[in-house]
C-alpha atoms as a PDB file:
ATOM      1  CA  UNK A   1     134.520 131.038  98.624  1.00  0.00           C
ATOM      2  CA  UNK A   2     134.785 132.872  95.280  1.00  0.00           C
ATOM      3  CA  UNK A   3     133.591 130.910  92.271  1.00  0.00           C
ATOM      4  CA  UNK A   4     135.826 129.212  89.942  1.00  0.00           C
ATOM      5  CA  UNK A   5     136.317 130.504  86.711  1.00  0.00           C
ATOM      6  CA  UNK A   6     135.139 128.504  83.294  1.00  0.00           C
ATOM      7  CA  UNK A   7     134.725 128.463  79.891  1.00  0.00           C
ATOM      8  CA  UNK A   8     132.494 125.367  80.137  1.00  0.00           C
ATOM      9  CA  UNK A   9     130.608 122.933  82.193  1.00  0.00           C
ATOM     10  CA  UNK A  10     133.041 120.426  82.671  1.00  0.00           C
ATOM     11  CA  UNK A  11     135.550 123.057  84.545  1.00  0.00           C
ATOM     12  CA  UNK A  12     133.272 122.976  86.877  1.00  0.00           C
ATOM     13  CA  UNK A  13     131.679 120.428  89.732  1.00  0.00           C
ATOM     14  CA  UNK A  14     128.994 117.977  89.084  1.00  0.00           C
ATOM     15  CA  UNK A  15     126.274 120.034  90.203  1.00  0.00           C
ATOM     16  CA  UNK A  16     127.397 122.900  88.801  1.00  0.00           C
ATOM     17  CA  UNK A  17     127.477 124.484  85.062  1.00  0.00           C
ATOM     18  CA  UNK A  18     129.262 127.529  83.525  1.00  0.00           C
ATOM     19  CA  UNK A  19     127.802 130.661  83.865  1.00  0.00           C
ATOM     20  CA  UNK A  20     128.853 134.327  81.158  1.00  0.00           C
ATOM     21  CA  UNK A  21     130.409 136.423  82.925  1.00  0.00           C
ATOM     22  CA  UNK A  22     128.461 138.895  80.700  1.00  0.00           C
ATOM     23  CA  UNK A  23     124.788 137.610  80.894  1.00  0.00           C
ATOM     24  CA  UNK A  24     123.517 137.540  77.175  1.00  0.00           C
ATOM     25  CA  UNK A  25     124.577 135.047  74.732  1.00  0.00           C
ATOM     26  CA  UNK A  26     126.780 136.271  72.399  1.00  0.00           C
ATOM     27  CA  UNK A  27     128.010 139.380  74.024  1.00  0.00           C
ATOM     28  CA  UNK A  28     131.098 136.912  74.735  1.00  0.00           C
ATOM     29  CA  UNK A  29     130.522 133.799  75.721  1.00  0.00           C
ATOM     30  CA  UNK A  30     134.508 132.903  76.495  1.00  0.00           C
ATOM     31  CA  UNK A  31     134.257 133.158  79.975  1.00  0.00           C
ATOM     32  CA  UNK A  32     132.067 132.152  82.689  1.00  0.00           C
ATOM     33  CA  UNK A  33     131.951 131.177  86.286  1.00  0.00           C
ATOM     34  CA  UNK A  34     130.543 127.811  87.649  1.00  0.00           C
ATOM     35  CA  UNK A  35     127.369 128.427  89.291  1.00  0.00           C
ATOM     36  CA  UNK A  36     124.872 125.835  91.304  1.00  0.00           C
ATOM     37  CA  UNK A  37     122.245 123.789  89.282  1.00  0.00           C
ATOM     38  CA  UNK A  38     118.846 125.403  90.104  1.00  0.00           C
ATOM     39  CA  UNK A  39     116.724 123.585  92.978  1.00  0.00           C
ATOM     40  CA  UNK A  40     113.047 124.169  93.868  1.00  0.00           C
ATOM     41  CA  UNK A  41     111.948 128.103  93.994  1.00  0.00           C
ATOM     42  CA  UNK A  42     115.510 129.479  91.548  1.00  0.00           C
ATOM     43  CA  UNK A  43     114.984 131.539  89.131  1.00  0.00           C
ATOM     44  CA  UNK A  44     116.079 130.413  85.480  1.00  0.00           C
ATOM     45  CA  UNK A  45     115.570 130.663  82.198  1.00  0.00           C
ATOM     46  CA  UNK A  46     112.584 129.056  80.509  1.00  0.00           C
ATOM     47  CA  UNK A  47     114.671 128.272  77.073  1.00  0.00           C
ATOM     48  CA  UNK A  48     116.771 126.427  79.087  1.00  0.00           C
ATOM     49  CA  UNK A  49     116.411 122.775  78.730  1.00  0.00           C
ATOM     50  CA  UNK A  50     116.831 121.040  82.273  1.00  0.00           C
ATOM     51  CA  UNK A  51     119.678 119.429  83.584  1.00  0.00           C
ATOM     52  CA  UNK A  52     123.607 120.340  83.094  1.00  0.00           C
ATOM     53  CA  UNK A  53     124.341 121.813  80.186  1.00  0.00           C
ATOM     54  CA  UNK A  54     127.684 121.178  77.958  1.00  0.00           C
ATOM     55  CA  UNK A  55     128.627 124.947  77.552  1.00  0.00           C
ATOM     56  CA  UNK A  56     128.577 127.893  78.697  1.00  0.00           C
ATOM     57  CA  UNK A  57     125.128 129.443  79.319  1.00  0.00           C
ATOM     58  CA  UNK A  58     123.549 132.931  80.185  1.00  0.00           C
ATOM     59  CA  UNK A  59     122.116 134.564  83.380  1.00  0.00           C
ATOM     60  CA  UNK A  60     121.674 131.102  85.420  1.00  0.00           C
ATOM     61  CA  UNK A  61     122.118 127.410  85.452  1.00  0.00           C
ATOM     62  CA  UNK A  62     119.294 125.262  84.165  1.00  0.00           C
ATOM     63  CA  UNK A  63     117.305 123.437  86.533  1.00  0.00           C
ATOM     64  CA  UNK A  64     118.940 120.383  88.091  1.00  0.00           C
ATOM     65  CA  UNK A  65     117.309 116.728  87.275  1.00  0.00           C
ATOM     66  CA  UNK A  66     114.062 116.151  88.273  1.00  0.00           C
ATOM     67  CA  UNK A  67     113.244 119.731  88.250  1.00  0.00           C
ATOM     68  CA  UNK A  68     112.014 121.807  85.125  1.00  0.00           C
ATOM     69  CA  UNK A  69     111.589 125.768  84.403  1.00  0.00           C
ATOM     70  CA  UNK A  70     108.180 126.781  84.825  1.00  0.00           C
ATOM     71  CA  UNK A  71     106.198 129.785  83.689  1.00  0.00           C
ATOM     72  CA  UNK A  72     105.967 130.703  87.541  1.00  0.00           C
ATOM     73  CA  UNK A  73     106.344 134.966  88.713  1.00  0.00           C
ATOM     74  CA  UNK A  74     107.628 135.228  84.922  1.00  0.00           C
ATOM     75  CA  UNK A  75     109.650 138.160  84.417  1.00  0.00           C
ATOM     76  CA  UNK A  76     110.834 139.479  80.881  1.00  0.00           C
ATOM     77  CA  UNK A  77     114.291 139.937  80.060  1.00  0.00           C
ATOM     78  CA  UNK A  78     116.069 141.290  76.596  1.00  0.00           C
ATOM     79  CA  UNK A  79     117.941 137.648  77.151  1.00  0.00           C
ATOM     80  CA  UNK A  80     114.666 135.600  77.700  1.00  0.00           C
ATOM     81  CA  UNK A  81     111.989 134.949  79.937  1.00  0.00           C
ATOM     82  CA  UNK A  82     112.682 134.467  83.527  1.00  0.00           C
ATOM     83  CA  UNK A  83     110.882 131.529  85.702  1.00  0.00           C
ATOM     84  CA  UNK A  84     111.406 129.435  88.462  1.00  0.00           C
ATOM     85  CA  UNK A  85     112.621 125.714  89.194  1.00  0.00           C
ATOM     86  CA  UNK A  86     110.075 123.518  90.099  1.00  0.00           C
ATOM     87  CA  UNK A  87     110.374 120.009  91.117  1.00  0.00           C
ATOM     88  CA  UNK A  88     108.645 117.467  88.631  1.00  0.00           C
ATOM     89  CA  UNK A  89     106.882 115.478  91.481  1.00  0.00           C
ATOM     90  CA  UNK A  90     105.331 118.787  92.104  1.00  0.00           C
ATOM     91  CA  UNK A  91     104.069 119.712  88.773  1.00  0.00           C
ATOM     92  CA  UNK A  92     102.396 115.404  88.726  1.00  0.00           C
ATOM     93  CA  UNK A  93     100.584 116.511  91.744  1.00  0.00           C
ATOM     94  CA  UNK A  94      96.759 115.305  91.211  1.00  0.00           C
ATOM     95  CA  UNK A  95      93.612 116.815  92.623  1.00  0.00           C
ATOM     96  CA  UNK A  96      91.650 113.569  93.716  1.00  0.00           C
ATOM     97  CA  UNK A  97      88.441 115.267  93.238  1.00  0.00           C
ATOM     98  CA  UNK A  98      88.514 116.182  89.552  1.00  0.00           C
ATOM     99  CA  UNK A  99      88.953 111.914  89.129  1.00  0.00           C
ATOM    100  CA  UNK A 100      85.779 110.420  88.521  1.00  0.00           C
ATOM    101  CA  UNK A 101      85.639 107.286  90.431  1.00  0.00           C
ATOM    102  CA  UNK A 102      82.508 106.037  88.874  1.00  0.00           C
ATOM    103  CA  UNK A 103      84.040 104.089  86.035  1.00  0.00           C
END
């Protein structure tokens, strides 16, 4: 199924935003193609805010709710730093034996 075209998010399904078609911002932003949300282990970009965006956005959706960019295998791009989705209940995750328990 081929992706359908956009010039914003709300072109596109719920869990889905509008993608460039030409990867930077500003190199023209007019059209775009709506793209999954990021889950667990997609890259994204880590200036992107989570959840669905308004307009159009480079490279990759944003994480979807519940999950945020993290500085994870970063890669550098002329467009921004590249991470990965990671589930907030992941990043909350406590080691029990850094807790001192004799308080």
């Amino acid at each position: 199924m081929r992706p359908t075209p956009c010039q914003n998010s709300s072109m596109c399904k719920d869990k889905e935003c509008c993608v460039s078609d030409y990867g930077e911002v500003g190199d023209n932003m007019s059209s775009g193609k709506c793209q999954p949300m990021g889950i667990a282990k997609d890259k994204c970009l880590l200036s992107n805010p989570s959840g669905r965006p308004e307009g159009i956005v480079p490279y990759a959706c944003p994480c979807k709710e519940n999950h945020v960019c993290a500085e994870v295998d970063v890669i550098p791009a002329r467009f921004g730093s590249i991470g990965k989705c990671v589930s907030t209940a992941d990043m909350l995750t406590v080691d029990t034996h850094d807790i001192d328990e004799s308080d």
